[in-house]
C-alpha atoms as a PDB file:
ATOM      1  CA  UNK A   1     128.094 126.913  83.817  1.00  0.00           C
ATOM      2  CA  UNK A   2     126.155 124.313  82.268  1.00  0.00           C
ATOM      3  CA  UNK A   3     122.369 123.130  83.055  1.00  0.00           C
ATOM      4  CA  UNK A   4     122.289 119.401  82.343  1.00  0.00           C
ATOM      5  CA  UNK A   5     118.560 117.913  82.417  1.00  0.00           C
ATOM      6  CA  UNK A   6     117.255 114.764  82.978  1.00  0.00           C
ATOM      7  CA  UNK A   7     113.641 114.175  81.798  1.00  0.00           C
ATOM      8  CA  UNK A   8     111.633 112.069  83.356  1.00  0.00           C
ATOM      9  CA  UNK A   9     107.991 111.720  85.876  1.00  0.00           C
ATOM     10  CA  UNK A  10     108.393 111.365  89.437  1.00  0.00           C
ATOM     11  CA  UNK A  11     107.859 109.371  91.615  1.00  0.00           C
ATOM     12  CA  UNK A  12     108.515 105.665  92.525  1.00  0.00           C
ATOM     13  CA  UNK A  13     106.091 103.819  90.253  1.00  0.00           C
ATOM     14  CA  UNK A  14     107.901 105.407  87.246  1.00  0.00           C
ATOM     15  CA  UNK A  15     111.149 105.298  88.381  1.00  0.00           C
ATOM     16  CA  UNK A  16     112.334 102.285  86.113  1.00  0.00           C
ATOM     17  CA  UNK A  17     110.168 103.805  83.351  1.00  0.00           C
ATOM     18  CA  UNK A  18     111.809 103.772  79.725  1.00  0.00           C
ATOM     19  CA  UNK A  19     110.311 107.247  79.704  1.00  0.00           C
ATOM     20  CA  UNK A  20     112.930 108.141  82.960  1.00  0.00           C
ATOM     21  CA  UNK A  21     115.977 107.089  80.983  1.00  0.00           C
ATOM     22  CA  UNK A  22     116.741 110.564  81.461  1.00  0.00           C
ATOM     23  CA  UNK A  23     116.628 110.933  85.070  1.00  0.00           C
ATOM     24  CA  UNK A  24     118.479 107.678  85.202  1.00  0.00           C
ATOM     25  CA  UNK A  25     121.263 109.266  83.297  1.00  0.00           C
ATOM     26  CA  UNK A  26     122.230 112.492  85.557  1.00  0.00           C
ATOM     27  CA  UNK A  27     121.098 110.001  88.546  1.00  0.00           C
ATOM     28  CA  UNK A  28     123.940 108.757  87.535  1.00  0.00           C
ATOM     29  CA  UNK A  29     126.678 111.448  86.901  1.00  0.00           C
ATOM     30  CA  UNK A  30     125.896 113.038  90.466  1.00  0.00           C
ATOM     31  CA  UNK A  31     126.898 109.778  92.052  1.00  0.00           C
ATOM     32  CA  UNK A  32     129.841 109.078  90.115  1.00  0.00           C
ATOM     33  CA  UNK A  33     131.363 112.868  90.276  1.00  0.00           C
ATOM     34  CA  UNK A  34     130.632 113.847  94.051  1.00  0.00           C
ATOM     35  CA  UNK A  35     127.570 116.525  93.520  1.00  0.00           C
ATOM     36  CA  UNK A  36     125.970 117.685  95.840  1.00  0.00           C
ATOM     37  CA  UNK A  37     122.898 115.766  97.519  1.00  0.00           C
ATOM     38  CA  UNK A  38     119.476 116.309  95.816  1.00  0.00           C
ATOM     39  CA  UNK A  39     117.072 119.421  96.716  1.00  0.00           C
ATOM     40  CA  UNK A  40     113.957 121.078  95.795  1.00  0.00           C
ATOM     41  CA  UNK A  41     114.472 123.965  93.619  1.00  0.00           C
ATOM     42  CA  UNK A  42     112.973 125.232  90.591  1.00  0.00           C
ATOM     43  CA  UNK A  43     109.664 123.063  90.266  1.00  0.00           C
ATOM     44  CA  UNK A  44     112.243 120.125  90.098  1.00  0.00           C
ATOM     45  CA  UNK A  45     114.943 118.299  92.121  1.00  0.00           C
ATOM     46  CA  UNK A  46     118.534 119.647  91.771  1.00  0.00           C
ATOM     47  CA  UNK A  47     122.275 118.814  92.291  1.00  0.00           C
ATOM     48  CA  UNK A  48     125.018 120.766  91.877  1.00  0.00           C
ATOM     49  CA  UNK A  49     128.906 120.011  91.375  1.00  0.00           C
ATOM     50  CA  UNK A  50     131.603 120.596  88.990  1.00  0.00           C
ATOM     51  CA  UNK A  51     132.659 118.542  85.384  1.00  0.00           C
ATOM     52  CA  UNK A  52     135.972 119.330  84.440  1.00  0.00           C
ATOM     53  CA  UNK A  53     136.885 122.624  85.660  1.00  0.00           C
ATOM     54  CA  UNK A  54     133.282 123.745  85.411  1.00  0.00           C
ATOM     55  CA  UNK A  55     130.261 124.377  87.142  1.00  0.00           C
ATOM     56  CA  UNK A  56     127.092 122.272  86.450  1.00  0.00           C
ATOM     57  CA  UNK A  57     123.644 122.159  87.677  1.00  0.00           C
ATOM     58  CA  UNK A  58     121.862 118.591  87.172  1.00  0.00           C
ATOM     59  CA  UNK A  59     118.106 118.875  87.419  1.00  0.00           C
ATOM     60  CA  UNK A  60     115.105 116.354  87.562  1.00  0.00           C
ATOM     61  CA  UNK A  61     111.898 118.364  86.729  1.00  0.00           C
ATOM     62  CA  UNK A  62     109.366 117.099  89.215  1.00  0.00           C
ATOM     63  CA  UNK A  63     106.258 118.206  87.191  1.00  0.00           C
ATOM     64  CA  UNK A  64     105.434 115.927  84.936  1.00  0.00           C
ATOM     65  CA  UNK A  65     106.877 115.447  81.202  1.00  0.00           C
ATOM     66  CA  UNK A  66     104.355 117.056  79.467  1.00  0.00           C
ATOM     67  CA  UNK A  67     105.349 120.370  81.889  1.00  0.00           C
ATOM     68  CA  UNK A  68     109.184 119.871  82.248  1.00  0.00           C
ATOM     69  CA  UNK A  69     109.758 123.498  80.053  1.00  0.00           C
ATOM     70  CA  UNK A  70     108.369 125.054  83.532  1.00  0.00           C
ATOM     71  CA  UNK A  71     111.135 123.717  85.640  1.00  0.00           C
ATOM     72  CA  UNK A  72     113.838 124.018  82.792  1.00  0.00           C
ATOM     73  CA  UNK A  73     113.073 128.100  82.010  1.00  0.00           C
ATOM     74  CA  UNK A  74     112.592 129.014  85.694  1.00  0.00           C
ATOM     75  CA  UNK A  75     116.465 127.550  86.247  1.00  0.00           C
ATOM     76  CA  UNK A  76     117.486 128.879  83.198  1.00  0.00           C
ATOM     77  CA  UNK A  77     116.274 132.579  83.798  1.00  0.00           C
ATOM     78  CA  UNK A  78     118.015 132.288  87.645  1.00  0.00           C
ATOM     79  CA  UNK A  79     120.995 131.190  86.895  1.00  0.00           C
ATOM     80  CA  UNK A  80     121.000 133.491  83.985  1.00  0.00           C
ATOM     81  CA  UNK A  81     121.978 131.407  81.042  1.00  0.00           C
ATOM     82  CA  UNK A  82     121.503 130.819  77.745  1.00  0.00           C
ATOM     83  CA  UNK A  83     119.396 128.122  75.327  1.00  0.00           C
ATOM     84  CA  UNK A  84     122.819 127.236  74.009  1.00  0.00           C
ATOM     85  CA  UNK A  85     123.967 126.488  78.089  1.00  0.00           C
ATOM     86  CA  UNK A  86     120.802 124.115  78.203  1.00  0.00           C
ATOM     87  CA  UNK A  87     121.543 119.847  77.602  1.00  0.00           C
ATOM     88  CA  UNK A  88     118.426 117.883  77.893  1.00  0.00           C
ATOM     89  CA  UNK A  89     118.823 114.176  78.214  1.00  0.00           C
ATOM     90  CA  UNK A  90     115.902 111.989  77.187  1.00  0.00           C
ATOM     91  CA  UNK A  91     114.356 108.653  75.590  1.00  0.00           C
ATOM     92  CA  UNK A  92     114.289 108.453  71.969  1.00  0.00           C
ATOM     93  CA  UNK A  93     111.899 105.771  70.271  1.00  0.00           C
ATOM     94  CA  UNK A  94     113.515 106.183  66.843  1.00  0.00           C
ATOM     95  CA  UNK A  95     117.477 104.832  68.036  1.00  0.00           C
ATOM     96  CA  UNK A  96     118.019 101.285  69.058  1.00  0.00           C
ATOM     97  CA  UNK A  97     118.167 100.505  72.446  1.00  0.00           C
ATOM     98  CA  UNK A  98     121.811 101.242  74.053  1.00  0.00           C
ATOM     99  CA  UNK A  99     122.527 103.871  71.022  1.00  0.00           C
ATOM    100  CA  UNK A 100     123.397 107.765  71.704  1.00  0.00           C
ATOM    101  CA  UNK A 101     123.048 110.511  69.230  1.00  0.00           C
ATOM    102  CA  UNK A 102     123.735 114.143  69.972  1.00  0.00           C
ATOM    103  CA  UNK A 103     121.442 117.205  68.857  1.00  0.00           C
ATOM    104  CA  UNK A 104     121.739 120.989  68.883  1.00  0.00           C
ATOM    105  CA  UNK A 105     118.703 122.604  68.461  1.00  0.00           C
ATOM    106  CA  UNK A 106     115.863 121.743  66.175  1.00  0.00           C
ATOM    107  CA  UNK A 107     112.326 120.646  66.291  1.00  0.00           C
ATOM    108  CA  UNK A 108     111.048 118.175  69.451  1.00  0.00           C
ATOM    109  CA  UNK A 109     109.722 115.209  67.313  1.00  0.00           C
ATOM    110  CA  UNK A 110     106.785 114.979  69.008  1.00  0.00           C
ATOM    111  CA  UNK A 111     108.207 114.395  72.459  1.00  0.00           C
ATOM    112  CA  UNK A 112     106.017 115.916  75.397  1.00  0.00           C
ATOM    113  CA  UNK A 113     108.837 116.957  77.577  1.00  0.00           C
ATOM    114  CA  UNK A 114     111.217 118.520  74.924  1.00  0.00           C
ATOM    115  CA  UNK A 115     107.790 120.400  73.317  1.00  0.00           C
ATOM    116  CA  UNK A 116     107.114 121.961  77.031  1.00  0.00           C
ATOM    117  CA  UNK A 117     110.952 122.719  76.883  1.00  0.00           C
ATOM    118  CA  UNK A 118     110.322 124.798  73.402  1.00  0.00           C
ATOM    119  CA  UNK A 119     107.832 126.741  74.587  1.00  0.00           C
ATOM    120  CA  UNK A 120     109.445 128.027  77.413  1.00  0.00           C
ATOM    121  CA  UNK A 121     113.283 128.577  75.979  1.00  0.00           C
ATOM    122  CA  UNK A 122     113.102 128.042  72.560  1.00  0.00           C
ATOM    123  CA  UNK A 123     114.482 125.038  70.316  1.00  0.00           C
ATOM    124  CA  UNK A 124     118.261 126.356  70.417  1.00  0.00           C
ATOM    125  CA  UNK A 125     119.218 124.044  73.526  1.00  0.00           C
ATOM    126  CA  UNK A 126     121.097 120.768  73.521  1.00  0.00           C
ATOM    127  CA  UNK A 127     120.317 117.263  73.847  1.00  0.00           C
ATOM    128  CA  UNK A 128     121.708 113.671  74.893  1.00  0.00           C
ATOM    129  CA  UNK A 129     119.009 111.522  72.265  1.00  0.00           C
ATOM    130  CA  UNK A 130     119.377 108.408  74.670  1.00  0.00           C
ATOM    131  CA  UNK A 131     117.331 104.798  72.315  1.00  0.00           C
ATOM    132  CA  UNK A 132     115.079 103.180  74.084  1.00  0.00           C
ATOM    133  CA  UNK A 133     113.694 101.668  70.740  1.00  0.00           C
ATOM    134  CA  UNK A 134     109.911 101.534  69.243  1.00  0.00           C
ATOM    135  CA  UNK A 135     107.282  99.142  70.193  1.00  0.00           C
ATOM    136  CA  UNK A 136     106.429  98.712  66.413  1.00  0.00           C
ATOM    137  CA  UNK A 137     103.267 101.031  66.117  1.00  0.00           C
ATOM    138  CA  UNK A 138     102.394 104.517  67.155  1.00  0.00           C
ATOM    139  CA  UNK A 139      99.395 103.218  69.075  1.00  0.00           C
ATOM    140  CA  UNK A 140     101.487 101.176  71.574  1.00  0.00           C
ATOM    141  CA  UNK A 141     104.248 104.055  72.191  1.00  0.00           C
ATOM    142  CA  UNK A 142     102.630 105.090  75.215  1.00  0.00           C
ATOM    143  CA  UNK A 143     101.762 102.246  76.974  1.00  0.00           C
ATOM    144  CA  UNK A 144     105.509 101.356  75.907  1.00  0.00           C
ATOM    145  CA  UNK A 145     107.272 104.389  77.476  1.00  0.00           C
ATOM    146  CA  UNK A 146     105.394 104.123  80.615  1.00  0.00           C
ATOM    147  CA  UNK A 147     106.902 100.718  81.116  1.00  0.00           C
ATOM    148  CA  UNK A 148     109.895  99.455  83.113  1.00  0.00           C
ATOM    149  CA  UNK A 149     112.739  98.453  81.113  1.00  0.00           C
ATOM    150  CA  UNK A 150     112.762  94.878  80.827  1.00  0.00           C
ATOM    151  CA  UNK A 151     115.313  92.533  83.013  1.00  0.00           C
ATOM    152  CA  UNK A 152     117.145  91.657  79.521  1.00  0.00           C
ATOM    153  CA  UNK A 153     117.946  95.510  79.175  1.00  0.00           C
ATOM    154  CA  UNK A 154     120.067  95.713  82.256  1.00  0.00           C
ATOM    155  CA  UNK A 155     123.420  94.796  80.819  1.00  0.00           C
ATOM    156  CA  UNK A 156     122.784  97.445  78.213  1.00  0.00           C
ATOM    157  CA  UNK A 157     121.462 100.010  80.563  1.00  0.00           C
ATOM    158  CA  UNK A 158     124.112  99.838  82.837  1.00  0.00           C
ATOM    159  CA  UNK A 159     127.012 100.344  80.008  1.00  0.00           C
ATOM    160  CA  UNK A 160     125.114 103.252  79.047  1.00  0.00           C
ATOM    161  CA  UNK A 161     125.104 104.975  82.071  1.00  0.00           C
ATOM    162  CA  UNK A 162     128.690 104.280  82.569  1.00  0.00           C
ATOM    163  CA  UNK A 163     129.679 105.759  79.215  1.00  0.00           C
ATOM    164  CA  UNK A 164     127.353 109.014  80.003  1.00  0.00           C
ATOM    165  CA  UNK A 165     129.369 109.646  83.515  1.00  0.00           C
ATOM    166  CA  UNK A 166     132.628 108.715  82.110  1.00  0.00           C
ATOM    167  CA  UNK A 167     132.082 111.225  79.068  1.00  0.00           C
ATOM    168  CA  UNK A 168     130.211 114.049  81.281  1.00  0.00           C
ATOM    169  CA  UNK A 169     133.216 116.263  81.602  1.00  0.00           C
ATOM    170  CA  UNK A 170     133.825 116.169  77.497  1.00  0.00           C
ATOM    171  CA  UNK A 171     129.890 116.920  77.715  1.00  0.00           C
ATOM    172  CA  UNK A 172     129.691 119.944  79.766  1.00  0.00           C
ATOM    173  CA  UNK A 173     132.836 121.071  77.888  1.00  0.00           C
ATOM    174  CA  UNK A 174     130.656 120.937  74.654  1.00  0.00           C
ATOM    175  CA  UNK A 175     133.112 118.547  72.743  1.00  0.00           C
ATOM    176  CA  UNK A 176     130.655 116.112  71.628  1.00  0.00           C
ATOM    177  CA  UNK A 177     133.041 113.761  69.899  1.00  0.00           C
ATOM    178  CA  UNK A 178     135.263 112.818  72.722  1.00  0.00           C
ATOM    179  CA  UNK A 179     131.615 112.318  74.645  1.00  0.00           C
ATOM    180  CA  UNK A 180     130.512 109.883  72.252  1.00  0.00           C
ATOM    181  CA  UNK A 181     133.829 108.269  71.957  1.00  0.00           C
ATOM    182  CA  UNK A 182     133.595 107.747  76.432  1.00  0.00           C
ATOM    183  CA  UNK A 183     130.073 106.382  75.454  1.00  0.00           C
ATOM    184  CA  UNK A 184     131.539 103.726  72.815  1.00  0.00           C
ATOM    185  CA  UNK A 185     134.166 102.486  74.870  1.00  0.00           C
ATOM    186  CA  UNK A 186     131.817 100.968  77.520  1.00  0.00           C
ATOM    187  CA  UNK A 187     128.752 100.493  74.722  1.00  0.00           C
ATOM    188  CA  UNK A 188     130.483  99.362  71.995  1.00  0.00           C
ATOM    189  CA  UNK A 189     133.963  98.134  72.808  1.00  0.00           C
ATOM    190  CA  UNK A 190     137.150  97.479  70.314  1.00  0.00           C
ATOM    191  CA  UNK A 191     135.709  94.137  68.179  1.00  0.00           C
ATOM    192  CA  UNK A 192     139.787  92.605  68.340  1.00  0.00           C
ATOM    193  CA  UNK A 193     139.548  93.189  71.782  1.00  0.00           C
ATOM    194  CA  UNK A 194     139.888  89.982  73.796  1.00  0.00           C
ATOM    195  CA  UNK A 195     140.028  88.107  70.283  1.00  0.00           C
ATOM    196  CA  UNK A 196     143.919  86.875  70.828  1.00  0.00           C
ATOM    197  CA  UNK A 197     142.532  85.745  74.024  1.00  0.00           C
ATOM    198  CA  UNK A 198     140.326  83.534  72.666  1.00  0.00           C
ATOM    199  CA  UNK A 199     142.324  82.363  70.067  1.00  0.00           C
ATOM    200  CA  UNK A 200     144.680  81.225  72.517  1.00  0.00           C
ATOM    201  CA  UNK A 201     141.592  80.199  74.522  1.00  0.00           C
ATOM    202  CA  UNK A 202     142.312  76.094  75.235  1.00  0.00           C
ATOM    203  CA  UNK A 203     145.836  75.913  73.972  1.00  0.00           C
ATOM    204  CA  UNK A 204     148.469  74.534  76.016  1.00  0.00           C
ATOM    205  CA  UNK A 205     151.575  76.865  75.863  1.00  0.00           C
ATOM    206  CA  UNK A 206     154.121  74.482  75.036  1.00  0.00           C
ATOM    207  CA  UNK A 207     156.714  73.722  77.471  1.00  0.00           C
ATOM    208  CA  UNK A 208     160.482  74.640  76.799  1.00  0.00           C
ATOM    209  CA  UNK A 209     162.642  71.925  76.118  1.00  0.00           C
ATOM    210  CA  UNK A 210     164.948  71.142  78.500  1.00  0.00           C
ATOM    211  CA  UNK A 211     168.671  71.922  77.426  1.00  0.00           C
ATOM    212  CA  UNK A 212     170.811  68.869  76.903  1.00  0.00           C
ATOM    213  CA  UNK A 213     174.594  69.479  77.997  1.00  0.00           C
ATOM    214  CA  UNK A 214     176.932  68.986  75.102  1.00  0.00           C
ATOM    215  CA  UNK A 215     178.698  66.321  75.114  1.00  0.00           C
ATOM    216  CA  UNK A 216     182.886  66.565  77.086  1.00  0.00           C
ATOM    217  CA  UNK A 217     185.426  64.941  74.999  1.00  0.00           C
ATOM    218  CA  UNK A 218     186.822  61.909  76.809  1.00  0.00           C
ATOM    219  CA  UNK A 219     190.615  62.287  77.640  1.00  0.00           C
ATOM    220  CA  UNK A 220     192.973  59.674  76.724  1.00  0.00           C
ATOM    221  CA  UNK A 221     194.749  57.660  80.052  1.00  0.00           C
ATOM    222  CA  UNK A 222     197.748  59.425  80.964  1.00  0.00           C
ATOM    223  CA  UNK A 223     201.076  57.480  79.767  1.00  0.00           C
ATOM    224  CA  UNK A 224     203.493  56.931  82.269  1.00  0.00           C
ATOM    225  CA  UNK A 225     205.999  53.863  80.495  1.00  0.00           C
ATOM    226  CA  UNK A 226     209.343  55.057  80.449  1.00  0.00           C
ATOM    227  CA  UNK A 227     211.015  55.797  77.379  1.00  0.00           C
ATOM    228  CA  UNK A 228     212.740  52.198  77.245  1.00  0.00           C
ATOM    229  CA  UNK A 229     209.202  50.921  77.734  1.00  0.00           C
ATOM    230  CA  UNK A 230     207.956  52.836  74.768  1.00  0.00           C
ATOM    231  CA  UNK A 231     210.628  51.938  72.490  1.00  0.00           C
ATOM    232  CA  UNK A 232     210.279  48.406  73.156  1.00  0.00           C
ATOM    233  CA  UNK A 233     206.016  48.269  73.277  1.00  0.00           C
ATOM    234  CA  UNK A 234     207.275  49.460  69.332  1.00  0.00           C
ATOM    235  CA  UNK A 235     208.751  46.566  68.536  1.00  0.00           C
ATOM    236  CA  UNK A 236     206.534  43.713  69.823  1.00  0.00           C
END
């Protein structure tokens, strides 16, 4: 079984946060893979379903990022698993926006929800690094995070969340490459694809010339002069 986390605050007003990219993300994969409706377990809203042939248990820590680890160890220690059973999904400032990189383990960077997550399992979990980008200085990062994603971010966003729940069965397997491969195909899609298209774009296919008949040999009049008729026609 696998214990998928989205971080995030709760709560309305934060709901389009970049900081709730997180939430966003397993938001999605219970809609997309039939889980079960949302409860109130653990300090944190859960959902639970299969991926692939095997258990899962999304979960939405309701208190607060700076306190997720609370929510995240108390599930953990329950459903008796392992760090290594643990996949975080969260906002990273230091990828471009739309990008996905995949970590196992490791220091937390200086993000409040995976340092609450340390001290209450440990560093040996995985996570989902999801970009939100940087703001361009360390004293706007806050105010940044704590802002809703902008109405030009919505085509990305969406393809994002797409490629998680497409890939969430190669996730929960643990076979991170054909995960990020689901995630490229809706983020960044073959570059010849659609190019013959557009060569083509504006050209009239041209039309097939219409087959002449060849030409019938014309048959000569049939003769019908006697042969004393022929004999003399010889001789005029």
């Amino acid at each position: 079984m696998k214990l998928i986390v989205g971080l995030g605050n709760p709560g309305a007003k934060y709901a389009q946060n970049r900081h709730n990219i997180g939430f966003m993300a397993v938001d999605r994969i219970a809609s997309d893979h039939g889980f079960s409706p949302w409860k109130t377990r653990f300090q944190a809203q859960v959902s639970e379903g299969r991926l692939g042939g095997d258990k899962a248990m999304l979960l939405k820590p309701q208190t607060f990022m700076n306190l997720s680890g609370q929510a995240v160890g108390e599930a953990m220690r329950y459903l008796k698993l392992d760090p290594a059973d643990v996949i975080v999904l969260h906002d990273e400032l230091d990828l471009a926006p739309g990008k996905l990189r995949l970590k196992q383990g490791g220091g937390h960077a200086g993000h409040n929800g995976l340092r609450s997550i340390h001290q209450h399992i440990g560093e040996a979990y995985g996570r989902v690094r999801l970009g939100i980008g940087h703001p361009g200085h360390k004293d706007r990062v806050a105010a940044y995070v704590l802002h809703d994603f902008a109405k030009a971010d919505d085509d990305w966003l969406d393809d994002l969340m797409r490629g998680i729940s497409d890939g969430a069965d190669h996730l929960a397997a643990g076979d991170g490459a054909k995960f990020q491969n689901a995630v490229a195909a809706r983020t960044a899609p073959a570059r010849n694809q659609g190019q013959n298209q557009g060569r083509n774009q504006g050209r009239e296919t041209p039309a097939t010339e219409p087959k002449t008949a060849a030409p019938q040999p014309i048959s000569a009049p049939e003769d019908t002069r006697s042969a004393l008729q022929k004999l003399a026609d010889r001789f005029r």
